[in-house]
N, C-alpha and C. Protein backbone atom coordinates (compact mmCIF):
# COMPACT_ATOMS: atom_id res chain seq x y z
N UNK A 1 -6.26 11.06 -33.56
CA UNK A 1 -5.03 11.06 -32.79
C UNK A 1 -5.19 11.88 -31.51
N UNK A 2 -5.95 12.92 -31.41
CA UNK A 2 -6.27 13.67 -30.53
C UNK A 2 -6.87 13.25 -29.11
N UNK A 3 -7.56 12.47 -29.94
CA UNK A 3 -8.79 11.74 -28.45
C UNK A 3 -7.68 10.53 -28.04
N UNK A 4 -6.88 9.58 -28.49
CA UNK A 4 -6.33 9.09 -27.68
C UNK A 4 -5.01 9.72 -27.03
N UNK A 5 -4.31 10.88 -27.61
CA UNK A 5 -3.52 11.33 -26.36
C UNK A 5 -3.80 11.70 -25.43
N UNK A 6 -5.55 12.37 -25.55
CA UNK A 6 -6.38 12.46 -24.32
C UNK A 6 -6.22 11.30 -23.31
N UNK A 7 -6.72 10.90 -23.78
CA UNK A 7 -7.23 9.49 -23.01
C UNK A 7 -6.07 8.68 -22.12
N UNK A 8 -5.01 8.73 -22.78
CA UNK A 8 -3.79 7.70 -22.75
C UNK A 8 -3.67 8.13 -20.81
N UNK A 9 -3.05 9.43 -20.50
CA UNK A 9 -3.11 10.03 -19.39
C UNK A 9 -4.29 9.41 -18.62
N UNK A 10 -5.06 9.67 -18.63
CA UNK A 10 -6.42 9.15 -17.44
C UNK A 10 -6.56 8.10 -17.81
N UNK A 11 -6.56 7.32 -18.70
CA UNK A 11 -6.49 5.62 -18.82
C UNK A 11 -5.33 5.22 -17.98
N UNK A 12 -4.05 5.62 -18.38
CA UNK A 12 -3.02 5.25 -17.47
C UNK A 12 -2.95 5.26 -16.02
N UNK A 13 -3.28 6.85 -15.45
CA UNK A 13 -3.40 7.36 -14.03
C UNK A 13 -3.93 6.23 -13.27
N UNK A 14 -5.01 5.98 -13.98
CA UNK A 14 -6.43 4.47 -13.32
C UNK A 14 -5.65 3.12 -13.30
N UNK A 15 -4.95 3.15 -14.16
CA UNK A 15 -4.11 1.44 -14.36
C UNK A 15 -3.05 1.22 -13.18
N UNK A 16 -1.93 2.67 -13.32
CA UNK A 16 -1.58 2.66 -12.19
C UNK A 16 -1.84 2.67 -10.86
N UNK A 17 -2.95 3.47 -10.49
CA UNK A 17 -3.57 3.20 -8.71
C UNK A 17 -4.18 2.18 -8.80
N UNK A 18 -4.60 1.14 -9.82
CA UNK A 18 -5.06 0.24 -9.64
C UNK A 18 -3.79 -1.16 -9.39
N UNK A 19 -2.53 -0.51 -10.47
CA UNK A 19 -1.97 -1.94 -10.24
C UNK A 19 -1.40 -1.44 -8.90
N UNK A 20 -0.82 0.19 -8.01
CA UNK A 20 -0.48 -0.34 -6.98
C UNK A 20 -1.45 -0.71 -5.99
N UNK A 21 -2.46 -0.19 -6.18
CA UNK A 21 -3.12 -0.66 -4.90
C UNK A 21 -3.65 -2.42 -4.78
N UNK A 22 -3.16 -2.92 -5.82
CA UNK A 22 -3.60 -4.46 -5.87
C UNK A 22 -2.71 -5.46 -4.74
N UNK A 23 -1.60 -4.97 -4.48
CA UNK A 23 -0.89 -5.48 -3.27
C UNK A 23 -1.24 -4.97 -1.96
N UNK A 24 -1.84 -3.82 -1.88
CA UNK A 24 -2.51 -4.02 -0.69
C UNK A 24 -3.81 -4.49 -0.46
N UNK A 25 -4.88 -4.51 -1.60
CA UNK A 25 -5.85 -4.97 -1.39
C UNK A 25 -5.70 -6.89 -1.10
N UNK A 26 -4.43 -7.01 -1.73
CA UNK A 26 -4.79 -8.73 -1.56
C UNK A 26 -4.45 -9.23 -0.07
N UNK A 27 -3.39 -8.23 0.19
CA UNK A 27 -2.48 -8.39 1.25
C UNK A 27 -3.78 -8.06 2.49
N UNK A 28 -4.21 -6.88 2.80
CA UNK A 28 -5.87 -7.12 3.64
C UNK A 28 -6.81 -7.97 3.57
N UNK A 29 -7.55 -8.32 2.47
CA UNK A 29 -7.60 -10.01 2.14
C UNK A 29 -7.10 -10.53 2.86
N UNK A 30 -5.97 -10.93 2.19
CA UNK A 30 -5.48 -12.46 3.30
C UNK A 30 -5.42 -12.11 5.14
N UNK A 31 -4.83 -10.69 5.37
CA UNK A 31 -5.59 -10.59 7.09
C UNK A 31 -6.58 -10.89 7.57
N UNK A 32 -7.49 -10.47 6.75
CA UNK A 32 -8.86 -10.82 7.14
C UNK A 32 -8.89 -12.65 7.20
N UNK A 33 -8.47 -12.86 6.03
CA UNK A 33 -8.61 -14.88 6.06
C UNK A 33 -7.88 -15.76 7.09
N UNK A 34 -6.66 -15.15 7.51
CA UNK A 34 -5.63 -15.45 8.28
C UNK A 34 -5.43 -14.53 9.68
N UNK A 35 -6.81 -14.07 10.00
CA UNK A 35 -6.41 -13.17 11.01
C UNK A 35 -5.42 -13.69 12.71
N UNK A 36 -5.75 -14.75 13.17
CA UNK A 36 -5.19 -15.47 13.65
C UNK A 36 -3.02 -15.51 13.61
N UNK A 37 -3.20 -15.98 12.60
CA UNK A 37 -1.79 -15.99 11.92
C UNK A 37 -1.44 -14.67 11.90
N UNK A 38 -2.11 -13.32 11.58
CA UNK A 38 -1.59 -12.42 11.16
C UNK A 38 -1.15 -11.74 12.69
N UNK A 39 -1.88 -12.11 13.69
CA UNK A 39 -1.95 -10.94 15.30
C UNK A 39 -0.64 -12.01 15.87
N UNK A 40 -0.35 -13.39 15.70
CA UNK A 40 0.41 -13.90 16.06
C UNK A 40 1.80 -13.66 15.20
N UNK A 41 2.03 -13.37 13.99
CA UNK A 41 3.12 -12.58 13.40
C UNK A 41 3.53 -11.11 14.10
N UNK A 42 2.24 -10.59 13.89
CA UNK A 42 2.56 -9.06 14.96
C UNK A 42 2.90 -9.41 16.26
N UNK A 43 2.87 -9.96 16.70
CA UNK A 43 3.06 -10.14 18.30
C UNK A 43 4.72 -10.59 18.21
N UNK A 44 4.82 -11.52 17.55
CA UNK A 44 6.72 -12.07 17.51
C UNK A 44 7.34 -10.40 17.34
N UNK A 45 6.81 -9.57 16.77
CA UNK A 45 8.01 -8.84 16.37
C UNK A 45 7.92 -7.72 17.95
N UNK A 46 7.40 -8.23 18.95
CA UNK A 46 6.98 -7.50 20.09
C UNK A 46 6.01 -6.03 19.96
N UNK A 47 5.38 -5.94 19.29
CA UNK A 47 4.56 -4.93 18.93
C UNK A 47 3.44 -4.89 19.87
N UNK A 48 2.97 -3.91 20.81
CA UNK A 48 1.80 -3.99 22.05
C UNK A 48 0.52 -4.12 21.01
N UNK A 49 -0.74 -4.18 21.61
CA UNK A 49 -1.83 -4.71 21.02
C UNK A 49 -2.07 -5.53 19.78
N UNK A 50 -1.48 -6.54 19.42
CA UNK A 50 -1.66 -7.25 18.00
C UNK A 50 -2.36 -6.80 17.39
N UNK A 51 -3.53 -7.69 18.10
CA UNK A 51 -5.25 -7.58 17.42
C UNK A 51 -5.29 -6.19 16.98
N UNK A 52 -5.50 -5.41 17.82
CA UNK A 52 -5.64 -3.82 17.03
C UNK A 52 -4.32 -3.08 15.89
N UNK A 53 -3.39 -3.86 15.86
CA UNK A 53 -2.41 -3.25 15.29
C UNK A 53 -2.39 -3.95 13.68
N UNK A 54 -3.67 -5.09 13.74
CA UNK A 54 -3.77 -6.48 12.48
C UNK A 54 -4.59 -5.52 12.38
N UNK A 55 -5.97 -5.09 13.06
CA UNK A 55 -7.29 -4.38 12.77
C UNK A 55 -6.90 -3.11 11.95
N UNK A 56 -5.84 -2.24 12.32
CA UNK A 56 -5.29 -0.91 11.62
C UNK A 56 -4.76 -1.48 9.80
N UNK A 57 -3.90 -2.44 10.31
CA UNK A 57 -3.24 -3.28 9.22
C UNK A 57 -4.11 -3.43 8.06
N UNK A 58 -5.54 -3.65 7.80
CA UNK A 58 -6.18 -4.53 7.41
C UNK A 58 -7.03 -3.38 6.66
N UNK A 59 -7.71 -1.89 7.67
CA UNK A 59 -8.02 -0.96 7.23
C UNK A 59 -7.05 0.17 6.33
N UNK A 60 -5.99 0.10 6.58
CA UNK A 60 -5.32 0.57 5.55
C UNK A 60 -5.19 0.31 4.59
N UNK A 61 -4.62 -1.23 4.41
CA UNK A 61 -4.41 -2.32 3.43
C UNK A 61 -5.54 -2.12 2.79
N UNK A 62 -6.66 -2.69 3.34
CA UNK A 62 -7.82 -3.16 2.43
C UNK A 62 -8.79 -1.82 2.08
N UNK A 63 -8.70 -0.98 2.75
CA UNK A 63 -10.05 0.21 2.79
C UNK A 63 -8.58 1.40 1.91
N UNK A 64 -7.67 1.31 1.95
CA UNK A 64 -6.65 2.63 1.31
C UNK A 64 -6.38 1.97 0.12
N UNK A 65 -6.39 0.78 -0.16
CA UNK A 65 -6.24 0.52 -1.83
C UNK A 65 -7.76 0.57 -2.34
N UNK A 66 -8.58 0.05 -1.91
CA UNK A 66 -10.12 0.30 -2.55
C UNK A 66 -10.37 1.30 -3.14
N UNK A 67 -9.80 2.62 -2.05
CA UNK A 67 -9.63 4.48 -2.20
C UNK A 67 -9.07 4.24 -3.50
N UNK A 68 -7.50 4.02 -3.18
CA UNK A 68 -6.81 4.78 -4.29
C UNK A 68 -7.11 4.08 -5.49
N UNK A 69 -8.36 2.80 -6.31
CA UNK A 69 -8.51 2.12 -6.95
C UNK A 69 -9.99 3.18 -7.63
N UNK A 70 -10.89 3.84 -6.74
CA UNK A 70 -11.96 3.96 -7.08
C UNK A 70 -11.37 5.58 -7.20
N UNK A 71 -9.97 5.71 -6.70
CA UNK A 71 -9.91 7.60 -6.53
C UNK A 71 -10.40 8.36 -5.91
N UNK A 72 -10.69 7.52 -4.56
CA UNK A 72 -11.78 8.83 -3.48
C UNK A 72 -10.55 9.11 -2.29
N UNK A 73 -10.31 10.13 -2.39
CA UNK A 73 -9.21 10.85 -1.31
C UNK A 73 -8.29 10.11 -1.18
N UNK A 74 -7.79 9.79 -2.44
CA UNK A 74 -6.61 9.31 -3.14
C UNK A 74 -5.68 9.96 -2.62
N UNK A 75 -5.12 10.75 -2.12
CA UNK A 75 -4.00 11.70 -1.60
C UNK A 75 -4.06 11.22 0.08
N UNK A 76 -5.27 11.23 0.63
CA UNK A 76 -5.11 10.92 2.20
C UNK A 76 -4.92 9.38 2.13
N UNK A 77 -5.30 8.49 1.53
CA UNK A 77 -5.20 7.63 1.51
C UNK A 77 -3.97 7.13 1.00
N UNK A 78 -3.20 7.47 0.20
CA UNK A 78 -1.80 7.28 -0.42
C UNK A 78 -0.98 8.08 1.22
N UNK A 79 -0.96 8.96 1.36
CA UNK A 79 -0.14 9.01 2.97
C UNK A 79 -0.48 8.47 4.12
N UNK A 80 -1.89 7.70 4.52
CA UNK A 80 -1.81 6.75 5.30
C UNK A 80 -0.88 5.75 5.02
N UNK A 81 -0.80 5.04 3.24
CA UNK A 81 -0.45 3.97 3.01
C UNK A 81 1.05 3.96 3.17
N UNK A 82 1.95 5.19 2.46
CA UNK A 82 3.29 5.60 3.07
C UNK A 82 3.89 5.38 4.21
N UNK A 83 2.69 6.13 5.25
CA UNK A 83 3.03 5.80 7.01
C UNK A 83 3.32 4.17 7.12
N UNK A 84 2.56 3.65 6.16
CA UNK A 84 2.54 2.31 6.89
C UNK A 84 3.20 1.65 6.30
N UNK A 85 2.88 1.61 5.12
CA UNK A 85 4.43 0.92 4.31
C UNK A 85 6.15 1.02 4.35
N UNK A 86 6.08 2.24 5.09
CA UNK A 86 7.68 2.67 5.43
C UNK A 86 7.68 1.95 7.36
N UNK A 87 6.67 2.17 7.65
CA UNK A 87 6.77 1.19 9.00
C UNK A 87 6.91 -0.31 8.99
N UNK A 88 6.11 -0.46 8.57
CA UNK A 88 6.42 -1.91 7.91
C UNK A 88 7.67 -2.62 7.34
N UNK A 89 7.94 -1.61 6.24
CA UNK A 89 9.62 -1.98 6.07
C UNK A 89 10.64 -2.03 7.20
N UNK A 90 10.28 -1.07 7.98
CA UNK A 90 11.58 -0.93 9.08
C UNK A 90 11.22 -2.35 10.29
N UNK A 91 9.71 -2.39 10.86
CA UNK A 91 9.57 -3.23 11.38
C UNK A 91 10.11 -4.68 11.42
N UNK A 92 8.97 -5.05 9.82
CA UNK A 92 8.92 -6.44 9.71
C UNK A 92 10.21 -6.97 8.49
N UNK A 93 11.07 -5.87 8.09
CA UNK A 93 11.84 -6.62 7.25
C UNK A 93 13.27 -5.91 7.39
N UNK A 94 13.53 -5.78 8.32
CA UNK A 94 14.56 -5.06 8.92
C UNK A 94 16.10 -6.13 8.33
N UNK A 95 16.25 -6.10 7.09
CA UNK A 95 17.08 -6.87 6.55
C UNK A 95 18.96 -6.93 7.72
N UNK A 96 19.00 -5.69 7.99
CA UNK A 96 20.75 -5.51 9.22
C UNK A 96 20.45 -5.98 10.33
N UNK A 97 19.28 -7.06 10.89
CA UNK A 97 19.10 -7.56 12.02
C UNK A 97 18.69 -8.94 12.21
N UNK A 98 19.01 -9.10 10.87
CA UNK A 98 18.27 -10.99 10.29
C UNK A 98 19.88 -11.84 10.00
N UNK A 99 19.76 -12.97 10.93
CA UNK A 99 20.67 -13.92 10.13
C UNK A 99 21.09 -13.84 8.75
N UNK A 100 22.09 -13.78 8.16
CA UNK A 100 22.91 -13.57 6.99
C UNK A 100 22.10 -14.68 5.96
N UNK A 101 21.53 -15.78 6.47
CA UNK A 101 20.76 -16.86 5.47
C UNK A 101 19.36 -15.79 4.88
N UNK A 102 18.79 -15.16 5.85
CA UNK A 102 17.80 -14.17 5.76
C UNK A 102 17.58 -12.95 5.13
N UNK A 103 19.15 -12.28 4.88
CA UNK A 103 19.18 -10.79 4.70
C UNK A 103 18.86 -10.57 3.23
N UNK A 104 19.38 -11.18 2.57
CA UNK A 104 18.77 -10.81 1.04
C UNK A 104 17.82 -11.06 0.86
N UNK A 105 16.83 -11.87 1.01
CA UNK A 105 15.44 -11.65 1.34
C UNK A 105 14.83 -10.63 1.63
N UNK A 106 14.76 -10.14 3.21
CA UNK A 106 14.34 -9.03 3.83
C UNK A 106 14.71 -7.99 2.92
N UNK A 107 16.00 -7.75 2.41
CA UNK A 107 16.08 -6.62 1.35
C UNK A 107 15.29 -6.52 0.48
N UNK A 108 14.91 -7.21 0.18
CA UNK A 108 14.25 -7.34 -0.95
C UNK A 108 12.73 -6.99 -0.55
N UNK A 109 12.23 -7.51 0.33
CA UNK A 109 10.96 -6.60 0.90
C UNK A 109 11.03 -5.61 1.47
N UNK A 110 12.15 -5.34 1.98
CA UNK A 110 12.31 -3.84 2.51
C UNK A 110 12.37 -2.85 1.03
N UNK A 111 13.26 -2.90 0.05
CA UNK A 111 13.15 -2.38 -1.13
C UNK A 111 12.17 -2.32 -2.02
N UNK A 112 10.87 -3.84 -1.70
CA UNK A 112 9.89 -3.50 -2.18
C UNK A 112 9.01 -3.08 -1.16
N UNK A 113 8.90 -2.28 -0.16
CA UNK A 113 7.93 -1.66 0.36
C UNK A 113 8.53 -0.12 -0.09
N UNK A 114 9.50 0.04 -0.29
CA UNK A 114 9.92 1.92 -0.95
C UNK A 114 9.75 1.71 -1.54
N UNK A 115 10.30 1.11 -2.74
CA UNK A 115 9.58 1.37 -4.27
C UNK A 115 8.00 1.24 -4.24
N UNK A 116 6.79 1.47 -3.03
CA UNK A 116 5.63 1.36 -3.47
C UNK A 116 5.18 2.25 -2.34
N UNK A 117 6.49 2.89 -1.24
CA UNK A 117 6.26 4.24 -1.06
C UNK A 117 6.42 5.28 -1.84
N UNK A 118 7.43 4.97 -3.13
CA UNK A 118 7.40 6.07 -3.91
C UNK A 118 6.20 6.10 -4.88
N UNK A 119 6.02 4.98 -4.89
CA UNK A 119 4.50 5.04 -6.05
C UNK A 119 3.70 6.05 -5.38
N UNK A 120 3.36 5.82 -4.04
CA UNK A 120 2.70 6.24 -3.02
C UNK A 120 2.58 7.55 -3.45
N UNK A 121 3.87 7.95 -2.96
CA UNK A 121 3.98 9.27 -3.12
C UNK A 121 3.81 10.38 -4.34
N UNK A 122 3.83 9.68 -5.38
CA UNK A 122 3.55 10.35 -6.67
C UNK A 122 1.90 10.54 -6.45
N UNK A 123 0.83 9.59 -5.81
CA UNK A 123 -0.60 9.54 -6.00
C UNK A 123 -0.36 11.31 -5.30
N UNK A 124 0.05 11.25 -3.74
CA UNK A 124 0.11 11.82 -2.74
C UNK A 124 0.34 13.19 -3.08
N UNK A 125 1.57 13.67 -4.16
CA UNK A 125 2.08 14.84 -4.92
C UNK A 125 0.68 15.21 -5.80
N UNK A 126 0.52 14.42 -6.44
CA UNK A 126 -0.28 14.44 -8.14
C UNK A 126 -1.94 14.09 -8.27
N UNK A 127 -2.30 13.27 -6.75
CA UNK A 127 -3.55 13.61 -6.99
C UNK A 127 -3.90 11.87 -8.23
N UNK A 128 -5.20 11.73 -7.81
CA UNK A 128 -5.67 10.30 -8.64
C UNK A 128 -5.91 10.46 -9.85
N UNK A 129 -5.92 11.90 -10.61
CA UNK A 129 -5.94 11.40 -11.86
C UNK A 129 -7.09 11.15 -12.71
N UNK A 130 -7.08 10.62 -13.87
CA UNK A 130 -8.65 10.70 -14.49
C UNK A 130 -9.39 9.53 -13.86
N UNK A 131 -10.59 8.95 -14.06
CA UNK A 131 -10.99 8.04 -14.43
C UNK A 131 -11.41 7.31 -12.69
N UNK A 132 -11.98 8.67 -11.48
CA UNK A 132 -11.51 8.73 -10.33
C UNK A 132 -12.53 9.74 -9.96
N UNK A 133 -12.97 9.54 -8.36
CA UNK A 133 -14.37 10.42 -7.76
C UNK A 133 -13.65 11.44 -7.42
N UNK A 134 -12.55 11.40 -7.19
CA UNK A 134 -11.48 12.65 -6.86
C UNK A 134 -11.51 13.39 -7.91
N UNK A 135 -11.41 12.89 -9.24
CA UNK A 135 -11.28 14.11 -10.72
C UNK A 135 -12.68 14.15 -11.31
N UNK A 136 -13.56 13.54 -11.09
CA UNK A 136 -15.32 14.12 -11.21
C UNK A 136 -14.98 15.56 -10.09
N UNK A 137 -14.91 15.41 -9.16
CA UNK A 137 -15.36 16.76 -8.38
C UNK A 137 -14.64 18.04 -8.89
N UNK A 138 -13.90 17.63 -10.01
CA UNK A 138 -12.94 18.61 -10.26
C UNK A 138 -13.39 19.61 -11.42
């Protein structure tokens, strides 16, 4: 009984940075596949440099979930992902500025980009946890 209440904690810690970081890793993915599509989405919402603002997009997304998946500076990488996920919400899903056919939608991605700043933020408080290059050095 002992060794799995051990375990349960750092088995879990790993499941969780893994299941959140799985929406950003797919979501960089598809930038990378769709880059085109993606600098021409950034650009509608009037944002200066696309291309570099898809290129940031893509390194966060794809290189800050990898982090918080493998646990290497799981904490810097969980407050890059914050910065950007709370920008993002306000940006691209600004639900009080969308046609009324639109707004419950946008809520709904605006609400799911906080609920995965707060995930965020628990890595950010608490650190990656077992099963993580961050808790070897420890």
């Amino acid at each position: 009984m002992k060794q799995a209440e051990t375990m349960a904690p750092i088995f879990g810690s790993f499941i969780a940075r893994v299941l959140i970081a799985l929406i950003f890793v797919a979501s960089g993915a598809g930038k990378i596949a769709g880059f085109a599509p993606t600098v021409t989405y950034i650009a509608s919402k009037g944002l200066p440099f696309p291309e570099l603002a898809a290129i940031a997009a893509i390194v966060v997304e794809l290189g800050g979930g990898l982090m918080l998946i493998v646990g290497w500076r799981a904490r810097w990488a969980a407050a890059a992902m914050i910065l950007f996920t709370l920008a993002a919400a306000v940006i691209f899903h600004n639900f009080w500025g969308v046609p009324a056919d639109a707004a419950q939608n946008q809520m709904i991605h605006f609400m799911k980009n906080i609920s995965m700043a707060g995930g965020l933020l628990y890595v950010l408080i608490h650190g990656s946890g077992g099963w993580s290059l961050d808790g070897r050095k420890a």
